[in-house]
C-alpha atoms as a PDB file:
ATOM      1  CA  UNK A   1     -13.049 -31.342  32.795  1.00  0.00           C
ATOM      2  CA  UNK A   2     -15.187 -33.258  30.479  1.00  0.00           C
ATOM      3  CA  UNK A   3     -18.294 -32.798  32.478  1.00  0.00           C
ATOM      4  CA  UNK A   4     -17.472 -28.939  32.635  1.00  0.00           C
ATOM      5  CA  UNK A   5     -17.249 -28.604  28.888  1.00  0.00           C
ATOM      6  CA  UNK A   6     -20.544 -30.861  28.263  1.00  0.00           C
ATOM      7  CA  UNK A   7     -22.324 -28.570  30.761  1.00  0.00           C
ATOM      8  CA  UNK A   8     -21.156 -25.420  28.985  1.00  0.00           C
ATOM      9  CA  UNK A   9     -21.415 -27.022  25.524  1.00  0.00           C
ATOM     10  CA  UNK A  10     -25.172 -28.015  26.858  1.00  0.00           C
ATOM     11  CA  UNK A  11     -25.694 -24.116  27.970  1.00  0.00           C
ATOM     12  CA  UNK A  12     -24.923 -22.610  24.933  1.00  0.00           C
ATOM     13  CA  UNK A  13     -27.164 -25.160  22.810  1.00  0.00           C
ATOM     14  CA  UNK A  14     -29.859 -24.296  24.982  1.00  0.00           C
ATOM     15  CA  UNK A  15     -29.028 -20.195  24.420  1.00  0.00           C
ATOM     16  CA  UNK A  16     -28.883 -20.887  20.562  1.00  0.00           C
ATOM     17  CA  UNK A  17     -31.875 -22.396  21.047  1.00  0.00           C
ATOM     18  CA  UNK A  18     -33.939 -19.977  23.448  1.00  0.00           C
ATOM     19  CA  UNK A  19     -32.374 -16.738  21.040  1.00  0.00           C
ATOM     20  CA  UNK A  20     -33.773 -18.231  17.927  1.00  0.00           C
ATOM     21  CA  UNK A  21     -37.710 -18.849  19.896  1.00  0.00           C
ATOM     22  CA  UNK A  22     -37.411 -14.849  20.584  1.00  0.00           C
ATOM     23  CA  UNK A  23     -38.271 -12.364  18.143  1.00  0.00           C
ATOM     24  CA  UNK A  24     -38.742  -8.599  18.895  1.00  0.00           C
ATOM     25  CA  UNK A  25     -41.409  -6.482  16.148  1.00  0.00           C
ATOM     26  CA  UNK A  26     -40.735  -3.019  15.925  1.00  0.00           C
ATOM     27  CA  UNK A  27     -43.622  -0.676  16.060  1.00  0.00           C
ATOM     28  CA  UNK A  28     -42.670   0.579  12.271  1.00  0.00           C
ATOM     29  CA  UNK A  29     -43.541  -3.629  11.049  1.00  0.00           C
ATOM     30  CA  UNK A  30     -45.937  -6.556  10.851  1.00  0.00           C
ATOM     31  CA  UNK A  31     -43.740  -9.614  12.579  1.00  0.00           C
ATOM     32  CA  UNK A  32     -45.192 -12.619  10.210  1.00  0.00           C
ATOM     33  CA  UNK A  33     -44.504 -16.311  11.636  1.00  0.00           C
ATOM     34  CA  UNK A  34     -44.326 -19.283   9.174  1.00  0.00           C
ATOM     35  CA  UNK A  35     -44.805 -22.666  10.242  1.00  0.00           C
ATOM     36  CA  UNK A  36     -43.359 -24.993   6.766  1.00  0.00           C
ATOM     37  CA  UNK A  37     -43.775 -22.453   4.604  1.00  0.00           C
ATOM     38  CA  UNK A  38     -47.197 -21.523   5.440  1.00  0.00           C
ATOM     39  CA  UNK A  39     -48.575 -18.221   7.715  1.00  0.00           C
ATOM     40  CA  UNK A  40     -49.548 -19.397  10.798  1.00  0.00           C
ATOM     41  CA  UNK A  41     -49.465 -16.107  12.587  1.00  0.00           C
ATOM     42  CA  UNK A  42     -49.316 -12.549  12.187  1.00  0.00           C
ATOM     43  CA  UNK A  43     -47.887  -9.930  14.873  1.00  0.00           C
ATOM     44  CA  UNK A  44     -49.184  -6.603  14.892  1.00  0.00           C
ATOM     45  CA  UNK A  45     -48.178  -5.291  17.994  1.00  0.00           C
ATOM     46  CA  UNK A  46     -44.447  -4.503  19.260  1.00  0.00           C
ATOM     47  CA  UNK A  47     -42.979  -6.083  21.767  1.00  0.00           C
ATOM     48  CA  UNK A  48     -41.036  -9.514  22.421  1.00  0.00           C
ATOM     49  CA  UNK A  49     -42.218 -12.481  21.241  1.00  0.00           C
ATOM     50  CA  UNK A  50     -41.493 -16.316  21.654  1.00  0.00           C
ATOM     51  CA  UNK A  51     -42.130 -19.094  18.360  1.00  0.00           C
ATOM     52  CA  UNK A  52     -40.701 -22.797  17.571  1.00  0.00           C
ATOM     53  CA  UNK A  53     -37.208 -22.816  16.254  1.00  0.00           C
ATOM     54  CA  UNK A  54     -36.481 -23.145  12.786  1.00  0.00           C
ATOM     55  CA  UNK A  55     -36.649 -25.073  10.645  1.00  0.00           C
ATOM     56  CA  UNK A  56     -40.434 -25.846  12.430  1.00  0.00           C
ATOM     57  CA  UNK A  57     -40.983 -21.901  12.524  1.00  0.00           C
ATOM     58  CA  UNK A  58     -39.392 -18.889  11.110  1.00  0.00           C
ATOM     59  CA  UNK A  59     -40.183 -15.063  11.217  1.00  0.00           C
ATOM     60  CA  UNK A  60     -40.098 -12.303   8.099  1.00  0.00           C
ATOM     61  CA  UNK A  61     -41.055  -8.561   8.799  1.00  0.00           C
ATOM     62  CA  UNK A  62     -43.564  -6.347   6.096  1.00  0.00           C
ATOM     63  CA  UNK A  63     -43.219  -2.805   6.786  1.00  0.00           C
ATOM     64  CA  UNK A  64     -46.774  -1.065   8.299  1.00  0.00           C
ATOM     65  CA  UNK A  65     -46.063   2.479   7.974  1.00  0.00           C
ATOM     66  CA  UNK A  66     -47.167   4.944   5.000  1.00  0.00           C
ATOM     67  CA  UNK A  67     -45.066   4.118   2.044  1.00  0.00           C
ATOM     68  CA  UNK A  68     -44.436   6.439  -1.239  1.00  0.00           C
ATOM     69  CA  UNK A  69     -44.930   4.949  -5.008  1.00  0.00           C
ATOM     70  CA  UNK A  70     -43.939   7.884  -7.349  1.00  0.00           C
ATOM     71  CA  UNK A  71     -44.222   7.424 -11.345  1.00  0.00           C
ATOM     72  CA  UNK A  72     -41.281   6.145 -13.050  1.00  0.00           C
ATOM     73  CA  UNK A  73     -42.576   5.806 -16.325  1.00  0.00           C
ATOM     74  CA  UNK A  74     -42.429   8.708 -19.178  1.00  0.00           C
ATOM     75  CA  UNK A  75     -44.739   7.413 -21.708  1.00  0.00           C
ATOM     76  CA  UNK A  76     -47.455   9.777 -22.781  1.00  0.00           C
ATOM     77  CA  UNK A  77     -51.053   9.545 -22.510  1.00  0.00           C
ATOM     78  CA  UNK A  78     -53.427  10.513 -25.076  1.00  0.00           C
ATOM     79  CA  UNK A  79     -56.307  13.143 -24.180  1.00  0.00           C
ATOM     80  CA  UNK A  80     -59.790  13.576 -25.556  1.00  0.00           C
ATOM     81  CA  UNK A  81     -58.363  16.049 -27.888  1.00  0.00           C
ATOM     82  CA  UNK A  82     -56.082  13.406 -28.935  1.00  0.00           C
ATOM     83  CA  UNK A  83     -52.549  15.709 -27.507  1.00  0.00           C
ATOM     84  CA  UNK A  84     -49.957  14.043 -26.153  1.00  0.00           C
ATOM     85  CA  UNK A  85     -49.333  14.592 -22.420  1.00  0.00           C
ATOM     86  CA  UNK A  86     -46.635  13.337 -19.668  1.00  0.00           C
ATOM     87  CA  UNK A  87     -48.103  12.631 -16.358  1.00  0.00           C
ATOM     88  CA  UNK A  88     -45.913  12.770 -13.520  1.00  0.00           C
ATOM     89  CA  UNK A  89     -47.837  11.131  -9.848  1.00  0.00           C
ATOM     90  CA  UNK A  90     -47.041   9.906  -6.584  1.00  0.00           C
ATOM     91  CA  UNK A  91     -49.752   7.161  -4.454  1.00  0.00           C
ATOM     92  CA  UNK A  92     -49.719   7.050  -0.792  1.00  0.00           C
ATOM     93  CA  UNK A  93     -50.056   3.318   0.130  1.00  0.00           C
ATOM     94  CA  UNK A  94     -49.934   0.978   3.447  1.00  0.00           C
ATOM     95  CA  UNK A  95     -49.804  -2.907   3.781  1.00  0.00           C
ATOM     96  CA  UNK A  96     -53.368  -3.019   5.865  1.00  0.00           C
ATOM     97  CA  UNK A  97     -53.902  -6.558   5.851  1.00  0.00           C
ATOM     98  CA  UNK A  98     -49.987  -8.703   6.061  1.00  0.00           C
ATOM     99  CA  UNK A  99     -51.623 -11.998   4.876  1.00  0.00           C
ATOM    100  CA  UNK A 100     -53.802 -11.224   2.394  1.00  0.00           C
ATOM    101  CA  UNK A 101     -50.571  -9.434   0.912  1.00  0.00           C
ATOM    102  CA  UNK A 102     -48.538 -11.480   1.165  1.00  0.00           C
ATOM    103  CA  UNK A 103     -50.556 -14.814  -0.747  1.00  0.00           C
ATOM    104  CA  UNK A 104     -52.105 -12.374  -3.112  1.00  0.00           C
ATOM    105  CA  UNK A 105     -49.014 -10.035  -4.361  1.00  0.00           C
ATOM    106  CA  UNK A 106     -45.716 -10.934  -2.665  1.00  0.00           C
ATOM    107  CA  UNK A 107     -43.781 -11.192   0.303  1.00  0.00           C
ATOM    108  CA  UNK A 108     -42.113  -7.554   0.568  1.00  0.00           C
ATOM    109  CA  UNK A 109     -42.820  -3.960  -0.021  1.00  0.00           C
ATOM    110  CA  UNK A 110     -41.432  -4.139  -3.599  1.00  0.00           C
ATOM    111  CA  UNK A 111     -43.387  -6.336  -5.165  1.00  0.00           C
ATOM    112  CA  UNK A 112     -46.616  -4.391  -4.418  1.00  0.00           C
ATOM    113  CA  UNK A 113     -45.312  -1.249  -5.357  1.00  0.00           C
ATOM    114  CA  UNK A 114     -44.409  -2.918  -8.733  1.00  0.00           C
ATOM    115  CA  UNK A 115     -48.134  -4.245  -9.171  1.00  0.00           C
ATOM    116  CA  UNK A 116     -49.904  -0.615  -7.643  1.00  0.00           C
ATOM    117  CA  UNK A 117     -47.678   1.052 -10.479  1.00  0.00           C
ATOM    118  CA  UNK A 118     -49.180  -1.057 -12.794  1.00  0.00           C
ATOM    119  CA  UNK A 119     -52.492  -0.186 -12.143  1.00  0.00           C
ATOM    120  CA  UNK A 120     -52.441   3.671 -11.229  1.00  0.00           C
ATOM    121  CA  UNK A 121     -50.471   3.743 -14.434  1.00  0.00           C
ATOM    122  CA  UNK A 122     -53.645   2.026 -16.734  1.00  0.00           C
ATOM    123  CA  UNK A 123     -56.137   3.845 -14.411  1.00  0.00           C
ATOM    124  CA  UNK A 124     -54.604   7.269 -14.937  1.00  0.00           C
ATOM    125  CA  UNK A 125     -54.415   6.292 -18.760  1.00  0.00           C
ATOM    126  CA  UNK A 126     -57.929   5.710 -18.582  1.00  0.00           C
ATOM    127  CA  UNK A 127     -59.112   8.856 -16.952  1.00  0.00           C
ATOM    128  CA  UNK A 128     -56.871  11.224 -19.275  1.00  0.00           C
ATOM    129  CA  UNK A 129     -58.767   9.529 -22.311  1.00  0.00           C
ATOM    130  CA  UNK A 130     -61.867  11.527 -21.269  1.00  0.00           C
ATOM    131  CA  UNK A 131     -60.111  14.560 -20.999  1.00  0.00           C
ATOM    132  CA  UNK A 132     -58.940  17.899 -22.384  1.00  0.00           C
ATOM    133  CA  UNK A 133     -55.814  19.342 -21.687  1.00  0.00           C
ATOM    134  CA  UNK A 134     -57.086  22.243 -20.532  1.00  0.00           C
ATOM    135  CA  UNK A 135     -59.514  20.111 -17.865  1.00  0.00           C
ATOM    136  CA  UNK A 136     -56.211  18.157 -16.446  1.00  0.00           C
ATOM    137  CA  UNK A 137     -54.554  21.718 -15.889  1.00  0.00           C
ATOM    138  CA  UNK A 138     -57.118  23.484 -14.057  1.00  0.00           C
ATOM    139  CA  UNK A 139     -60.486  22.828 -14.041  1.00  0.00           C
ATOM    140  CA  UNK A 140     -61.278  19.050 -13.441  1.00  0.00           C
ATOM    141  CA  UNK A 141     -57.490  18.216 -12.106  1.00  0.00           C
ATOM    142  CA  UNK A 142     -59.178  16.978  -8.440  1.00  0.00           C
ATOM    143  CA  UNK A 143     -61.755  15.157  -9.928  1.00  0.00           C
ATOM    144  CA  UNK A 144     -59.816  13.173 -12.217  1.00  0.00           C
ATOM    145  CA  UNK A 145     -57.284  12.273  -9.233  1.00  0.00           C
ATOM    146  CA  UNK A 146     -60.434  11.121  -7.404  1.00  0.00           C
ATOM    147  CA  UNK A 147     -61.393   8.830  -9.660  1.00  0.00           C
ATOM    148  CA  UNK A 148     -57.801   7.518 -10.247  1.00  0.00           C
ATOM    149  CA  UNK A 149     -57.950   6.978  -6.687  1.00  0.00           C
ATOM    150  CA  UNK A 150     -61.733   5.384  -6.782  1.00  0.00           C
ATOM    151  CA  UNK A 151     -60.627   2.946  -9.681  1.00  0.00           C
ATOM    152  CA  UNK A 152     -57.360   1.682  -7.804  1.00  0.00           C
ATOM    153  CA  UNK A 153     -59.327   0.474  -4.467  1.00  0.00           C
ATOM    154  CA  UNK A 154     -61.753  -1.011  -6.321  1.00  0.00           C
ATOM    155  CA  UNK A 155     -59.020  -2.840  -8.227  1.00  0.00           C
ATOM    156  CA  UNK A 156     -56.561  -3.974  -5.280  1.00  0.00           C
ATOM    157  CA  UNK A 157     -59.514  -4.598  -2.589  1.00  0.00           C
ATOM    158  CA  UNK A 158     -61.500  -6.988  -5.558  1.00  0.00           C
ATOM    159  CA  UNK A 159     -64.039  -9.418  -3.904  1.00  0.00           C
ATOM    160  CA  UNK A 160     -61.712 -12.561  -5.048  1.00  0.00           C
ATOM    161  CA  UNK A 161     -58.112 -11.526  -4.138  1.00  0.00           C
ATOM    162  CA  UNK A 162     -57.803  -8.673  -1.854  1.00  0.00           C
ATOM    163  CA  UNK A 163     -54.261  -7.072  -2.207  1.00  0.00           C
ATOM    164  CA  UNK A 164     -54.664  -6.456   1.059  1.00  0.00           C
ATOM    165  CA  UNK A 165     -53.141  -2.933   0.913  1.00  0.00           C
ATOM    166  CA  UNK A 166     -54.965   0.366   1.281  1.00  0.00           C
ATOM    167  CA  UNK A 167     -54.819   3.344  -0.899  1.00  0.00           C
ATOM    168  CA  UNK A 168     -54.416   6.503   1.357  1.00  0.00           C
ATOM    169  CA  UNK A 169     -53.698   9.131  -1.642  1.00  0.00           C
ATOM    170  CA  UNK A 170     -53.279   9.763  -5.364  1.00  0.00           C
ATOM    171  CA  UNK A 171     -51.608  12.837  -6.418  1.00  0.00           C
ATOM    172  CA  UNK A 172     -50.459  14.731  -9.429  1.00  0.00           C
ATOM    173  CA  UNK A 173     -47.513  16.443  -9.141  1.00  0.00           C
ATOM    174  CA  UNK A 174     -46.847  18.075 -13.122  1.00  0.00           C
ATOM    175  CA  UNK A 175     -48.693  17.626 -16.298  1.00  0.00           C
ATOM    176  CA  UNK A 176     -46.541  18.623 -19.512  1.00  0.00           C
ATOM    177  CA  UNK A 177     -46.867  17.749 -23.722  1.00  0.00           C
ATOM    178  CA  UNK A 178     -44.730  15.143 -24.762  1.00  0.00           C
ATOM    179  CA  UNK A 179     -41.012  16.313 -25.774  1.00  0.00           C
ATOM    180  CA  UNK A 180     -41.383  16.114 -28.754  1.00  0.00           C
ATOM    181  CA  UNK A 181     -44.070  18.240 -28.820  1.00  0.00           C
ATOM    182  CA  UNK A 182     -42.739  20.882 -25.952  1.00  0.00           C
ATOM    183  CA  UNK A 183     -38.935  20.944 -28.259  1.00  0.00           C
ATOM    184  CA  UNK A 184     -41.429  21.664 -31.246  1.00  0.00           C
ATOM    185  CA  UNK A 185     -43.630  24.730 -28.838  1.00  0.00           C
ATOM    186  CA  UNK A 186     -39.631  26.121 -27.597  1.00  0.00           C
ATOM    187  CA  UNK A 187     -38.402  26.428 -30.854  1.00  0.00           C
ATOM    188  CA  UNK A 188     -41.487  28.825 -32.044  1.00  0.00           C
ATOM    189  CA  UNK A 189     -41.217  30.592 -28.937  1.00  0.00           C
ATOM    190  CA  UNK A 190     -37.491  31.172 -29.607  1.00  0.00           C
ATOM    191  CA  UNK A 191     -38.188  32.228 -33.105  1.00  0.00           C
ATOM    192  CA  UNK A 192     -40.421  34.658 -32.347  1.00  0.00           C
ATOM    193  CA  UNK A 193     -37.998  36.065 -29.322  1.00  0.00           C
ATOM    194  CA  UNK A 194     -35.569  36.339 -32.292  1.00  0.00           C
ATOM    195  CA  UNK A 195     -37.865  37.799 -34.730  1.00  0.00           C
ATOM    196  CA  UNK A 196     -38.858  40.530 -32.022  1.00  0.00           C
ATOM    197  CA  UNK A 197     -35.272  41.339 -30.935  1.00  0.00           C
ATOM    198  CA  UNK A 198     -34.311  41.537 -34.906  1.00  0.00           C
ATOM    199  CA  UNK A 199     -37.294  44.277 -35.041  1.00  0.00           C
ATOM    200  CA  UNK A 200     -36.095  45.730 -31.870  1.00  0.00           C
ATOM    201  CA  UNK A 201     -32.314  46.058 -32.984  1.00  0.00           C
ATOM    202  CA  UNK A 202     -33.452  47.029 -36.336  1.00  0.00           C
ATOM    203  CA  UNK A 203     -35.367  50.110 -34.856  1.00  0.00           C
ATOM    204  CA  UNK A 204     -33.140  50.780 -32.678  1.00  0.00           C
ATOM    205  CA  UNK A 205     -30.273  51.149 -35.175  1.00  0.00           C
ATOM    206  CA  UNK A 206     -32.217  53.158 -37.238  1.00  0.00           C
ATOM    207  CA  UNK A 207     -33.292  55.517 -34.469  1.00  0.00           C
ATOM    208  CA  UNK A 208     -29.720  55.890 -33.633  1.00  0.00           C
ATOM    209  CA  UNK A 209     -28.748  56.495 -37.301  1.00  0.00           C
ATOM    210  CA  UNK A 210     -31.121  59.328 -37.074  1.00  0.00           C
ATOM    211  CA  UNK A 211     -29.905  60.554 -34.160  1.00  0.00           C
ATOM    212  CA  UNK A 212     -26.351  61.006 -35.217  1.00  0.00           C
ATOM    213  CA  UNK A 213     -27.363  62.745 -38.484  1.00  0.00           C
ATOM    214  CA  UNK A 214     -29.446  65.602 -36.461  1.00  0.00           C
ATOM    215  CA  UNK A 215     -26.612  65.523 -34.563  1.00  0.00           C
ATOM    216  CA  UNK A 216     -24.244  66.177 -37.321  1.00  0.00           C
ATOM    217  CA  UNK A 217     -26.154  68.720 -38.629  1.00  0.00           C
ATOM    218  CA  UNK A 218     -26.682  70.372 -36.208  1.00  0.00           C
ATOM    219  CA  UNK A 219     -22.827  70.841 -35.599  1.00  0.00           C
ATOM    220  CA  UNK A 220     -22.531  71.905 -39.008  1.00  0.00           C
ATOM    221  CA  UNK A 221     -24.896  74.581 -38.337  1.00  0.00           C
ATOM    222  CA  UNK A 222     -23.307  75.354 -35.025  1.00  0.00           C
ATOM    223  CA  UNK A 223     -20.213  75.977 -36.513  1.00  0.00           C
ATOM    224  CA  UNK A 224     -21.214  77.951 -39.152  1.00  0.00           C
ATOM    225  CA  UNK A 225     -22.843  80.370 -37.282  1.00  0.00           C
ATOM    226  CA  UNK A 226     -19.872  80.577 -35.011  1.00  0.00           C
ATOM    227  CA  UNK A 227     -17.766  81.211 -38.044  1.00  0.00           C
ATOM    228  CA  UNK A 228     -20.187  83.526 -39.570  1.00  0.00           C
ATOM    229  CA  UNK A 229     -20.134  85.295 -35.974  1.00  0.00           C
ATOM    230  CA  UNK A 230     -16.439  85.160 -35.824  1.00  0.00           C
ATOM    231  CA  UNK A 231     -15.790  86.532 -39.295  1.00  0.00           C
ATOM    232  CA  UNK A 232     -18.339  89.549 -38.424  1.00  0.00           C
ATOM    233  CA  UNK A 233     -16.696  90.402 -35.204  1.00  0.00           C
ATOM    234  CA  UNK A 234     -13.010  89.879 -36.797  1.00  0.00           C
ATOM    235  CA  UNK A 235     -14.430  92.351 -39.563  1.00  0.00           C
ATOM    236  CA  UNK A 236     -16.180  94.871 -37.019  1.00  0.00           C
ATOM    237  CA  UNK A 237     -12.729  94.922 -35.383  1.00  0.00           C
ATOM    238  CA  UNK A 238     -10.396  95.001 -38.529  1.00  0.00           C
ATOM    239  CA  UNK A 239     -12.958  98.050 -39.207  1.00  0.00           C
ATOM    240  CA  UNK A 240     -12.828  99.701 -36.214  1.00  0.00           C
ATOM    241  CA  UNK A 241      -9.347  99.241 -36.267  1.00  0.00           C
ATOM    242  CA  UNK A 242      -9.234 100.836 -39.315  1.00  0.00           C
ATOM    243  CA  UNK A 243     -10.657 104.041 -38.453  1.00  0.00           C
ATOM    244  CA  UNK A 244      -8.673 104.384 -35.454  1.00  0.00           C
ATOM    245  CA  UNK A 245      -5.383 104.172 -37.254  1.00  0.00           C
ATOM    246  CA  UNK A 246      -6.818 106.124 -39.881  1.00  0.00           C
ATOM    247  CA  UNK A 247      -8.079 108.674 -37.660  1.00  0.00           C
ATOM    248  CA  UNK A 248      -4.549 109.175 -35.720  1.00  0.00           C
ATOM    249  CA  UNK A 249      -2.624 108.782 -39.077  1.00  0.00           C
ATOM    250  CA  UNK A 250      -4.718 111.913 -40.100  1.00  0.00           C
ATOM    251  CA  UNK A 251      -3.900 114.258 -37.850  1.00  0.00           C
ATOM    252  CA  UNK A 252       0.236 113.270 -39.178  1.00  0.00           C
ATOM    253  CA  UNK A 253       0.796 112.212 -42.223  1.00  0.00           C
ATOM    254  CA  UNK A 254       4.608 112.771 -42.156  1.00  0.00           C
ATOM    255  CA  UNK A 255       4.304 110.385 -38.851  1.00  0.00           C
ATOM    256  CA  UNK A 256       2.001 107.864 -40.314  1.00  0.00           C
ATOM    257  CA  UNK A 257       4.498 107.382 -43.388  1.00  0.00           C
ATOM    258  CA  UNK A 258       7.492 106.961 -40.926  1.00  0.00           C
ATOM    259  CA  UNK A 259       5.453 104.125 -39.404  1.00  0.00           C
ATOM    260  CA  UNK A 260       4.510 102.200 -42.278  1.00  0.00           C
ATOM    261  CA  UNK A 261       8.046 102.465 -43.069  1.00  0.00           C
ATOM    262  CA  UNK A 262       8.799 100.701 -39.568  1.00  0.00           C
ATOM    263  CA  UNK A 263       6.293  98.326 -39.745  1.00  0.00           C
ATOM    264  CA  UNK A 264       7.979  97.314 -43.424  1.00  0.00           C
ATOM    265  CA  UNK A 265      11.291  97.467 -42.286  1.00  0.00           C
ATOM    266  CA  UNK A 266      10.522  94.982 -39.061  1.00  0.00           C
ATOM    267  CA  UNK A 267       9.111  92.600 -41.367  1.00  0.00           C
ATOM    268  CA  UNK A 268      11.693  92.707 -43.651  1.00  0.00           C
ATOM    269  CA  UNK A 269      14.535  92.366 -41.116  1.00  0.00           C
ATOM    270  CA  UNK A 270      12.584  89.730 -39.409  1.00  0.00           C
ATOM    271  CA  UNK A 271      16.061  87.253 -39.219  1.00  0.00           C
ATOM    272  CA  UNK A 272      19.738  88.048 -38.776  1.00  0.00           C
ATOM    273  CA  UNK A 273      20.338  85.687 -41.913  1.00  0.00           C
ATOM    274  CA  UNK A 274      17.664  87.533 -44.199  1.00  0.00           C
ATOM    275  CA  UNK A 275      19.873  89.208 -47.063  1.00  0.00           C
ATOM    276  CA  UNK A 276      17.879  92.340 -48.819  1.00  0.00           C
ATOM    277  CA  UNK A 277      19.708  93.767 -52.059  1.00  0.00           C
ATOM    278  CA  UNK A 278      18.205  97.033 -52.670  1.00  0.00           C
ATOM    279  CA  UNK A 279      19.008 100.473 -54.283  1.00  0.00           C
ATOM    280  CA  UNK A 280      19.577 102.922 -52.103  1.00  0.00           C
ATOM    281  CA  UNK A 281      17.522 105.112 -54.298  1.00  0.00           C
ATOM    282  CA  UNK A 282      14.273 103.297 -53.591  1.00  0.00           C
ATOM    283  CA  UNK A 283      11.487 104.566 -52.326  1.00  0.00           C
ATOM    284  CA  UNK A 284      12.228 101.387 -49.674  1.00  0.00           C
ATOM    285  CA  UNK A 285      14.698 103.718 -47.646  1.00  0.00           C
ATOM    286  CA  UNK A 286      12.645 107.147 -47.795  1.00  0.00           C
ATOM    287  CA  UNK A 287      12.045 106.727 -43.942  1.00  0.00           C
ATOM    288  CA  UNK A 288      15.717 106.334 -43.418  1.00  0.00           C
ATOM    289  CA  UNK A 289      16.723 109.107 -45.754  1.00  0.00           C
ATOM    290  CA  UNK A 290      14.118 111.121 -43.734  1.00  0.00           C
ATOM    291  CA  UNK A 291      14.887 111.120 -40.463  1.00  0.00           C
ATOM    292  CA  UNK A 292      18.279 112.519 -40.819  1.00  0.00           C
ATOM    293  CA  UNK A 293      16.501 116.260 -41.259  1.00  0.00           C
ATOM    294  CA  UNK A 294      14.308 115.804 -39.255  1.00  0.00           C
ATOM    295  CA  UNK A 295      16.532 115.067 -36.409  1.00  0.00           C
ATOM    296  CA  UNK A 296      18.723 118.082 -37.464  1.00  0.00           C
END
């Protein structure tokens, strides 16, 4: 039993040992092998690959594909016209060259992202000093990310310690005042939105005021001519009226006094609770006295 468990003990040393001489590099890194703490290869290819065991050789892993440094900073930048502007950029970058990077700026991605930022940040700075706002809007905007990008290889790819890295673009994605500046531009601009919709509710009102008032009169006058029209038809009527019963009442008097007397009577007898104390001698009952003859 004990020589079964030393050969098995024995097999798995010898497994530990053979898994920690293999290495695989993906396609997407650099495979860098250190040999006491100093690079004694690089792998650029992918594939499976065999090194000493630690602590004689170890591996670390850079990435090689295109990476993305955007600006994190906020800080405005002066331009020739002395206005202060907010930049806002992003740099296309690869490791080209593992070993140079890696004695020159730092053993991952980070650290030379923290070191490009540094210097697109000054370069940029530097460019914007020699320029108008109105240039960095429009008319030199590609020229003055050219030169950003012509001032930052010829910083990281210097004669005595290449950053081994390679610049693929610079880019600028928005150029805006400072806040201060832009809170001081939006509260003019919403003055003068207020100042125009004052005007505007001001006319508007006014308008309206005059519109009611023609409106106004104008029913006045309306009904005023409808009364006037009213009054001169009632009157043609009550006229014409007039002469008719005139003109029948002519041909009998005697009849046209017995219907007045009607018509009086009616409207004094109007109720069954109306109470009339009158002498009989009155001119009142003259119909009633009448029509006894004249039914005889």
């Amino acid at each position: 039993m004990n020589k079964i468990g030393f050969v098995i003990s024995s097999l798995l040393v010898a497994l530990a040992i053979a898994s920690s001489m293999l290495f695989v590099v993906d396609q997407r890194q650099f495979g860098v092998v250190y040999q006491l703490g100093q690079i004694q290869k690089v792998i650029t290819e992918p594939g499976l690959n065999f090194k000493m065991p630690p602590p004689f050789q170890n591996v670390s892993y850079i990435d090689k594909r295109l990476l993305t440094l955007e600006s994190s900073d906020t800080e405005p930048m002066l331009t020739a016209e002395k206005q202060r502007v907010v930049i806002d950029w992003y740099v296309r970058w690869r490791i080209s060259e593992p070993s140079a990077y890696i004695r020159n700026v730092g053993l991952d991605e980070r650290a030379g992202a923290v070191q490009l930022n540094r210097v697109v940040r000054n370069s940029f700075q530097e460019e914007v000093n020699r320029r108008t706002v109105r240039e960095l809007l429009s008319t030199r905007r590609e020229q003055l990310m050219a030169d950003v990008k012509r001032q930052v290889l010829a910083a990281v790819s210097g004669a005595e310690k290449p950053w081994g890295l390679d610049v693929v673009d610079v880019r600028i994605t928005r150029v805006d005042y400072a806040e201060t500046i832009t809170k001081s531009v939006f509260d003019r601009m919403e003055a003068e939105r207020k100042r125009v919709a004052n005007e505007l509710r001001s006319t508007g009102f006014a308008e309206g005021e005059k519109i009611r008032a023609d409106a106004d009169r104008q029913r006045e006058v309306i009904i005023a001519e409808a009364f006037r029209n009213a009054q001169k038809v009632k009157g043609e009527g009550d006229a014409e009226a007039a002469r008719a019963y005139s003109e029948a009442f002519g041909r009998d008097p005697a009849f046209a006094q017995f219907y007045r007397s009607l018509e009086a009577y009616r409207a004094s007898f109007a109720s069954k609770n109306d109470v009339l104390v009158v002498d009989p001698s009155s001119e009142f009952f003259k119909g009633l006295r009448g029509s006894a003859p004249a039914g005889r």
